[in-house]
Protein backbone atom coordinates (compact mmCIF):
# COMPACT_ATOMS: atom_id res chain seq x y z
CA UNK A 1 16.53 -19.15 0.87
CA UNK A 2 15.90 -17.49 -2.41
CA UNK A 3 16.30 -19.29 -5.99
CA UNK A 4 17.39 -16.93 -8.23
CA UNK A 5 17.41 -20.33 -11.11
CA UNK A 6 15.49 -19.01 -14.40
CA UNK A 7 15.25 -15.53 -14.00
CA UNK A 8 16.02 -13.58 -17.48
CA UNK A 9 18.54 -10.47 -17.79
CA UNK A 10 16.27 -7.31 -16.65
CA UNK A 11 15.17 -4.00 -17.81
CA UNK A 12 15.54 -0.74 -15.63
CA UNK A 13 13.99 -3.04 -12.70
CA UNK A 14 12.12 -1.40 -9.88
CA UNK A 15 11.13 -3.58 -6.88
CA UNK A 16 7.35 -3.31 -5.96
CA UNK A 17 6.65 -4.69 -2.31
CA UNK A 18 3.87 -4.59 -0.17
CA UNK A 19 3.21 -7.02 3.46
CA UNK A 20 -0.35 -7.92 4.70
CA UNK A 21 -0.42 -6.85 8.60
CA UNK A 22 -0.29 -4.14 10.67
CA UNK A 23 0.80 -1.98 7.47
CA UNK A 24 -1.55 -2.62 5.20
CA UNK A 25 -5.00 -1.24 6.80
CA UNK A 26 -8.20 -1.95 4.52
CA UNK A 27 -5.31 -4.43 2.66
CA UNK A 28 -5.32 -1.69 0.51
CA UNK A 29 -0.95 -2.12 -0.43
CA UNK A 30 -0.92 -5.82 -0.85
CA UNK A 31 -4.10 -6.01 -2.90
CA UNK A 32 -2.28 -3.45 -4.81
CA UNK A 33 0.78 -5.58 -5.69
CA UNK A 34 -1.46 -8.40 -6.09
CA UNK A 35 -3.54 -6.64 -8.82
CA UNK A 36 0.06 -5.55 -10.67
CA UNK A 37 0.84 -9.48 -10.47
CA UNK A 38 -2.45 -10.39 -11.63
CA UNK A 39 -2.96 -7.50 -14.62
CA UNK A 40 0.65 -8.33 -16.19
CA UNK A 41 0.44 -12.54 -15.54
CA UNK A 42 3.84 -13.00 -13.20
CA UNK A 43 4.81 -15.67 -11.95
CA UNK A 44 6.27 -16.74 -8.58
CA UNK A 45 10.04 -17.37 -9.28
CA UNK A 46 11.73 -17.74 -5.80
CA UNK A 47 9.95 -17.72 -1.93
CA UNK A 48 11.42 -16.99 1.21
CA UNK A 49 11.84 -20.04 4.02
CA UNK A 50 8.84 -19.93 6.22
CA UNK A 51 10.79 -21.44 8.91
CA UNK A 52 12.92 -18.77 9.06
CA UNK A 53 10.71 -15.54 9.33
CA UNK A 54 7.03 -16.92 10.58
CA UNK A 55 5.59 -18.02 13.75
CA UNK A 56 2.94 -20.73 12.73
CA UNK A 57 0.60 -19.94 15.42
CA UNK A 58 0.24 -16.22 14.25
CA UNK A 59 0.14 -16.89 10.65
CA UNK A 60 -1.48 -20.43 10.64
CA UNK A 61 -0.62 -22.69 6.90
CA UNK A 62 -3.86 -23.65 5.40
CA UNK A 63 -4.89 -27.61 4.11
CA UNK A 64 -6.42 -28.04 0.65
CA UNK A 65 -7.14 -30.38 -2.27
CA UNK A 66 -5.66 -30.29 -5.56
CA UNK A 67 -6.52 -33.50 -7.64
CA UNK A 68 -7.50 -35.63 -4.82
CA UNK A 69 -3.93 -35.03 -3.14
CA UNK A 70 -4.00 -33.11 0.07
CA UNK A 71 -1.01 -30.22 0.22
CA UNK A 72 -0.32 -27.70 2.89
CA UNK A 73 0.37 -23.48 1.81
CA UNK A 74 2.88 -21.69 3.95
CA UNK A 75 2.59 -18.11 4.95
CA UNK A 76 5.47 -16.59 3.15
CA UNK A 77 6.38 -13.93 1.03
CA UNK A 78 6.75 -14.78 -2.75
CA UNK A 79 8.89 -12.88 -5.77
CA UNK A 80 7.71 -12.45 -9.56
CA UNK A 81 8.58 -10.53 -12.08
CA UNK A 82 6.94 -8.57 -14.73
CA UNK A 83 7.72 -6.73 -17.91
CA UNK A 84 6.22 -3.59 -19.21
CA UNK A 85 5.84 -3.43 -22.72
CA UNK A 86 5.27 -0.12 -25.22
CA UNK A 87 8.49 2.62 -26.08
CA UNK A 88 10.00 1.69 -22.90
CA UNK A 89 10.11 -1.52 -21.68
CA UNK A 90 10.96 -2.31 -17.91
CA UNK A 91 10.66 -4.85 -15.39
CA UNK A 92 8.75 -5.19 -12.31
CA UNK A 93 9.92 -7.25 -9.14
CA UNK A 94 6.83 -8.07 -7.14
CA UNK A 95 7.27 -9.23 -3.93
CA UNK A 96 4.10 -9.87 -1.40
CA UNK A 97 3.67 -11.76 1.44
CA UNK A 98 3.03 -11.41 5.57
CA UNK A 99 4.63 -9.21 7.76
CA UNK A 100 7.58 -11.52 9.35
CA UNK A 101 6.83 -12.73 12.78
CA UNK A 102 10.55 -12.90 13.77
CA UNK A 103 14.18 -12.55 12.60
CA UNK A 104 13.21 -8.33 10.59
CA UNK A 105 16.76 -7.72 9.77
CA UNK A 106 17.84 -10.94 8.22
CA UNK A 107 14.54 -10.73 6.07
CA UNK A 108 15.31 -7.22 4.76
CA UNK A 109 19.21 -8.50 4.49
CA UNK A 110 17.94 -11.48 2.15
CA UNK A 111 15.34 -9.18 -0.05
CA UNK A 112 17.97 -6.76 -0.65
CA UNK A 113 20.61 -9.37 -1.63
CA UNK A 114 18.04 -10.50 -3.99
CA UNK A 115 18.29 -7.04 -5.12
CA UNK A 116 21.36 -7.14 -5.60
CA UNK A 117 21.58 -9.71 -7.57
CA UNK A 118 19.22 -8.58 -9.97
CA UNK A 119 20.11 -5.01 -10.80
CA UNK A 120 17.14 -3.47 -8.85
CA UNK A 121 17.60 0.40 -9.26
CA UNK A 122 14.89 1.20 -6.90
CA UNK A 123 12.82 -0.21 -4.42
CA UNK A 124 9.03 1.39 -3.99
CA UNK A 125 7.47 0.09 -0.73
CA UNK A 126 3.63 0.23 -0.31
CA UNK A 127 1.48 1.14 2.77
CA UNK A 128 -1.49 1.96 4.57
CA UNK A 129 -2.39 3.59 7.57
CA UNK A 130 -5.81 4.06 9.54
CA UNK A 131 -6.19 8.16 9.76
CA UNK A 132 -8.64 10.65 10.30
CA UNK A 133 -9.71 11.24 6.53
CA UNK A 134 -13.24 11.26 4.93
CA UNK A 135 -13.81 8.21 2.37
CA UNK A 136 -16.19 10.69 0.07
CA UNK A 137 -13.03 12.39 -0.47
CA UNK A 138 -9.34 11.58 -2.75
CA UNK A 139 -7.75 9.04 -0.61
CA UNK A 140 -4.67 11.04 0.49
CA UNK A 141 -0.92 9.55 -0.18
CA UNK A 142 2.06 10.33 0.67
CA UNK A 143 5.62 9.93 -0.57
CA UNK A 144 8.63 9.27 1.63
CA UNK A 145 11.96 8.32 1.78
CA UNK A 146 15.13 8.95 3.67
CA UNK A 147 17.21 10.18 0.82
CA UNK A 148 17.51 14.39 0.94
CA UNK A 149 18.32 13.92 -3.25
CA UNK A 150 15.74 11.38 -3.95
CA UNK A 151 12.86 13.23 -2.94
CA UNK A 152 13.79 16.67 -4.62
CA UNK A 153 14.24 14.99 -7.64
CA UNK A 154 10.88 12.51 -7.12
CA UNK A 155 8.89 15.45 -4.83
CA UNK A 156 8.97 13.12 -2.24
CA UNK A 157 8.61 14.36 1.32
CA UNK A 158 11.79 13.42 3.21
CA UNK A 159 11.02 11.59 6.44
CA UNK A 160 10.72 13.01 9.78
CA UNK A 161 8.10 10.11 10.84
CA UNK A 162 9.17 8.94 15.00
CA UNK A 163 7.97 6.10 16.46
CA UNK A 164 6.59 2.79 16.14
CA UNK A 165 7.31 0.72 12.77
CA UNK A 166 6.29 -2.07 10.61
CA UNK A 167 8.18 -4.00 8.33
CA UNK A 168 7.55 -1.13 5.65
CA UNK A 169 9.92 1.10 7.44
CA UNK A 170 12.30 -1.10 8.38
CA UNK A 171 12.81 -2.36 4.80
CA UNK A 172 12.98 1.53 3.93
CA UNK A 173 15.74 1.98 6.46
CA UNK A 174 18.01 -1.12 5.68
CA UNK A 175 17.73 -0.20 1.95
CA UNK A 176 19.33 3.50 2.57
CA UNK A 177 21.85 1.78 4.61
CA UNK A 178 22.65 -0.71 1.89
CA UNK A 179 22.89 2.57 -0.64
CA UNK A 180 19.51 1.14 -2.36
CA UNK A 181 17.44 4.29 -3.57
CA UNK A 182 13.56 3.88 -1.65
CA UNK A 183 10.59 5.34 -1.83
CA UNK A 184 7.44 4.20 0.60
CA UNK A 185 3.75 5.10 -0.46
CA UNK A 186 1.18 5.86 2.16
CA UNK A 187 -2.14 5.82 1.65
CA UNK A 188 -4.58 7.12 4.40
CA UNK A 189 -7.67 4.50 4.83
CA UNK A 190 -10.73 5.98 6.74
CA UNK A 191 -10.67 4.62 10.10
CA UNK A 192 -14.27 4.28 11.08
CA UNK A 193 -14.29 2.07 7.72
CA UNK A 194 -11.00 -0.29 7.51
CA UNK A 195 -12.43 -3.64 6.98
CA UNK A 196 -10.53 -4.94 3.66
CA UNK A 197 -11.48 -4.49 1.04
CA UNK A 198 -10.88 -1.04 0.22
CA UNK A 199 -10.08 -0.65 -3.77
CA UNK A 200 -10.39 3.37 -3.69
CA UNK A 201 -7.00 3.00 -1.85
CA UNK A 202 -5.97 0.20 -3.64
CA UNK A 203 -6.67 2.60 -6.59
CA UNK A 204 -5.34 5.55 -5.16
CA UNK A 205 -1.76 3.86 -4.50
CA UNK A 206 -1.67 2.42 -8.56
CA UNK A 207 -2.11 6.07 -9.40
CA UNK A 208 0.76 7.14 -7.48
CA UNK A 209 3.21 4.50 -8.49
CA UNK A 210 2.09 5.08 -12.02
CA UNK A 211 3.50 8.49 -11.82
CA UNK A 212 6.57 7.69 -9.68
CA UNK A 213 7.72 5.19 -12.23
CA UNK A 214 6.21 6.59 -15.22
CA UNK A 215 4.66 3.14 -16.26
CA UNK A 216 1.01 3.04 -17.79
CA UNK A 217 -0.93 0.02 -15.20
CA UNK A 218 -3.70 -1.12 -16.38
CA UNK A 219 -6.41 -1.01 -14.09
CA UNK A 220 -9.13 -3.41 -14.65
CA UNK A 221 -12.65 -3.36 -12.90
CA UNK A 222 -10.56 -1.28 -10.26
CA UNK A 223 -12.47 2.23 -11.03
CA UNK A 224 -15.96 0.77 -10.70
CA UNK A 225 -14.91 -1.24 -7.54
CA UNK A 226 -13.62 1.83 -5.95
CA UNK A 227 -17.04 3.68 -7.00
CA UNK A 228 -18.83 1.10 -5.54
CA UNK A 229 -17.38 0.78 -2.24
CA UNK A 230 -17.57 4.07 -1.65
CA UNK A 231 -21.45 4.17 -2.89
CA UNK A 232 -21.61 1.19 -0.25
CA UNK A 233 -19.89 3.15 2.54
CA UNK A 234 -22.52 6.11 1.75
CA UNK A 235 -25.13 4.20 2.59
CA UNK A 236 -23.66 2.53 5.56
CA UNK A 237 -22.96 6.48 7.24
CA UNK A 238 -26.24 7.22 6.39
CA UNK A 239 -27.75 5.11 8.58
CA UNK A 240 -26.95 6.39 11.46
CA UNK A 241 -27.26 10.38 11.97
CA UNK A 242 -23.86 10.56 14.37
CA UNK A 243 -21.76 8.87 11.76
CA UNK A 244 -22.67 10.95 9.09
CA UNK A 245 -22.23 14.08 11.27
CA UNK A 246 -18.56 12.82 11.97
CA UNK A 247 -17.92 12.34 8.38
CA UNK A 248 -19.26 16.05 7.39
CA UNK A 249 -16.65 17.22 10.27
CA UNK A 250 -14.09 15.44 8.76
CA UNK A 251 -14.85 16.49 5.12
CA UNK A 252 -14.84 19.98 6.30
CA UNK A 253 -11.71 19.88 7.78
CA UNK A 254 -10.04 18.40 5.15
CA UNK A 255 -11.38 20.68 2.59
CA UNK A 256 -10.61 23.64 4.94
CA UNK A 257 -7.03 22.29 5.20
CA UNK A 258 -6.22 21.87 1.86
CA UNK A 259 -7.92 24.84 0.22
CA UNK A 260 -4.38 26.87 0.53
CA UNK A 261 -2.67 24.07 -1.85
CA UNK A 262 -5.81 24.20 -4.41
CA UNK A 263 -2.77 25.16 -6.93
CA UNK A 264 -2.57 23.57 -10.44
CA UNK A 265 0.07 20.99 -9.61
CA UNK A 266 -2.52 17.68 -8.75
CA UNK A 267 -4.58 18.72 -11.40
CA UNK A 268 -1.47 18.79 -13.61
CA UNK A 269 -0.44 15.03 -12.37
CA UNK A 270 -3.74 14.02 -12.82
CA UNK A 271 -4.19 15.32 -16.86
CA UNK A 272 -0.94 14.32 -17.11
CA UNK A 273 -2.32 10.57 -16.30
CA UNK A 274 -5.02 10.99 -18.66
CA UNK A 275 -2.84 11.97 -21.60
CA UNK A 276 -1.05 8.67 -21.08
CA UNK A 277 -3.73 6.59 -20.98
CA UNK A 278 -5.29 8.09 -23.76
CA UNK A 279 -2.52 7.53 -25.54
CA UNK A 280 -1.62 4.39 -24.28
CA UNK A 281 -5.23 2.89 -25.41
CA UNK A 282 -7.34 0.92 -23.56
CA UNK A 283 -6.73 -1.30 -20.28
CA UNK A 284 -5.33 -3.91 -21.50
CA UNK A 285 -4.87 -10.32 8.24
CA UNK A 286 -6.33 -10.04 11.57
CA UNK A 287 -4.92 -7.28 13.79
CA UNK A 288 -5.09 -3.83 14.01
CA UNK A 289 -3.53 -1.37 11.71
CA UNK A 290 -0.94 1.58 11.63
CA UNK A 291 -2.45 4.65 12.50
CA UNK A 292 -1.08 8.00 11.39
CA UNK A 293 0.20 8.51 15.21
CA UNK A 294 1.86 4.83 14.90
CA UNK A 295 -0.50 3.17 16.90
CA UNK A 296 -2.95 0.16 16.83
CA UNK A 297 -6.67 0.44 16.12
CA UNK A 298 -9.83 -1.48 15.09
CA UNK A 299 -11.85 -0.67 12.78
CA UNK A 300 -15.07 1.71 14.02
CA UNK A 301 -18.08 0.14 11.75
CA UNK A 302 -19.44 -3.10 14.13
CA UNK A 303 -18.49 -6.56 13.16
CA UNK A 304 -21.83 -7.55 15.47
CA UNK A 305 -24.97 -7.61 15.02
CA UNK A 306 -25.34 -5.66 18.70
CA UNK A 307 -24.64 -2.71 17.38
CA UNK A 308 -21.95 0.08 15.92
CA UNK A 309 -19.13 1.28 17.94
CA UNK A 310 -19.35 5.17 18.18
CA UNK A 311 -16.22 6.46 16.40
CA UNK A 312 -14.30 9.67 18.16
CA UNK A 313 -14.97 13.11 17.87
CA UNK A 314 -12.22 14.71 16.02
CA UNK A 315 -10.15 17.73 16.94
CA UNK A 316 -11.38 21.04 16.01
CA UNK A 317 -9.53 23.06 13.61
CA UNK A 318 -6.74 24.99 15.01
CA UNK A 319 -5.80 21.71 17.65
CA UNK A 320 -1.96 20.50 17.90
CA UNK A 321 -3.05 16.92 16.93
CA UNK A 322 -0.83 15.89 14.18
CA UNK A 323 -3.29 14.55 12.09
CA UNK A 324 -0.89 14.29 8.81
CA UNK A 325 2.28 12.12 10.03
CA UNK A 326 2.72 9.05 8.26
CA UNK A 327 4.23 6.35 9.94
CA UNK A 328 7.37 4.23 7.98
């Protein structure tokens, strides 16, 4: 049940959601919400039951102390909201929790009611996928949604994804059903590296909802976290001469796929970021993942001390792998 007690009249509110699970690879999506929650000081408002949505033995509630008094967390998914300040103020509706166990339509029936209820104009949906994608390279991601109008007016790609879903897509489709504008971001996580954390997503995905809101985030120690892991993930690949062949083949591929669209238009989004900034001023689960062909996988760098599992040769250029579909 959701308590809608206390909450204030809102600006031009866009919903923000992201679920830890099989759609969040490298946690990149719910870390992301998390920071927005953490950067702009929300607070939880309202929680979905638990009993309603979660099987305990999946998504096990954890024991701990707080002034000598033992309490119990359930795995849930919470709601805050935060404002925006500067010209144009507007309000974010965070919601984060775990992929639902159970019961996927009556969730998505209760969020959007909750929607409803508080003027939400559009809901923004946050993923990511385990693809074939280089981690010394921009962490690609992709913008979907179901409505033909919505993406030529956002540049959105409209979906033509088939196949198996996570809660991200289902939320996507119930909210076009409802008549609820949505908009899922993808980002593609490096699948010989998806152990969480991975904050060059998590970086990558802020980026992209900063332009498809046009809201200034404030991004914290993100930057240096993201060039860190990736320093960290250099050294890992270069310990071992096979994995760092495997990531040259992938960065070649890449760069040999995208060198037709070197055109001016991301390096237009991306001055356009820096002019706002600059004139903004400062800052102030277990499982396997999605994959781009909708299926579960592991992560390829070993968990063991025995040894590092060999990732997969990739296709050569020119093969009818679709490397690019994004599941949602």
């Amino acid at each position: 049940m959701i308590e809608l007690e206390g909450v204030p009249e809102l600006i031009d509110p866009v919903m923000v959601a992201a679920f830890e699970g099989w759609n969040d690879a490298g946690d990149a999506a719910s870390t992301a919400v998390a920071h927005l929650d953490r950067e702009w000081k929300g607070e939880v408002f309202a929680a979905l039951d638990a009993e309603d949505y979660y099987d305990f033995q999946v998504n096990r509630p954890t024991v701990f102390m707080e002034a000598g008094v033992r309490k119990i967390t359930w795995p849930t998914t919470r709601l805050s909201v935060v404002r925006v300040g500067g010209e144009k103020p507007r309000d974010l509706v965070l919601v984060r929790g775990i992929e639902p166990s159970m019961r996927w339509r009556s969730f998505c029936n209760e969020l959007l009611g909750f929607a409803h209820e508080l003027g939400v104009e559009l809901v923004v949906v946050l993923g990511a996928l385990l693809g074939d994608t280089p981690h010394t390279r921009p962490v690609p991601i992709s913008g979907t949604t179901s409505d033909p109008d919505l993406a030529r007016r956002m540049d959105l790609e409209e979906t033509k994804y088939e196949g198996p879903t996570g809660i991200v897509g289902v939320l996507q489709e119930a909210c076009t059903h409802a008549g609820v504008p949505a908009v899922s971001l993808w980002a593609a996580v490096p699948h010989y590296v998806s152990q969480p954390p991975n904050p060059k997503a998590t970086l990558a995905l802020l980026n992209r909802l900063e332009d498809l809101i046009d809201v200034r985030i404030p991004l914290g120690e993100l930057p240096e976290d993201a060039r860190a892991w990736q320093v960290g993930v250099d050294q890992l690949a270069a310990e071992d001469s096979e994995v760092a062949e495997y990531v040259q083949s992938l960065e070649e591929a890449r760069d040999t796929a995208e060198l037709p669209e070197a055109s001016g238009e991301a390096i237009a989004r991306e001055f356009e970021r820096y002019l706002r900034r600059r004139d903004g001023g400062g800052p102030p689960a277990s499982g396997g993942h999605a994959t781009a062909d909708g299926s579960d996988s592991q992560s390829y760098l070993r968990d063991n001390p025995g040894g590092r599992t060999r990732p997969p040769k990739p296709p050569k250029p020119g093969s009818t792998d679709d490397e690019e579909s994004s599941e949602d």
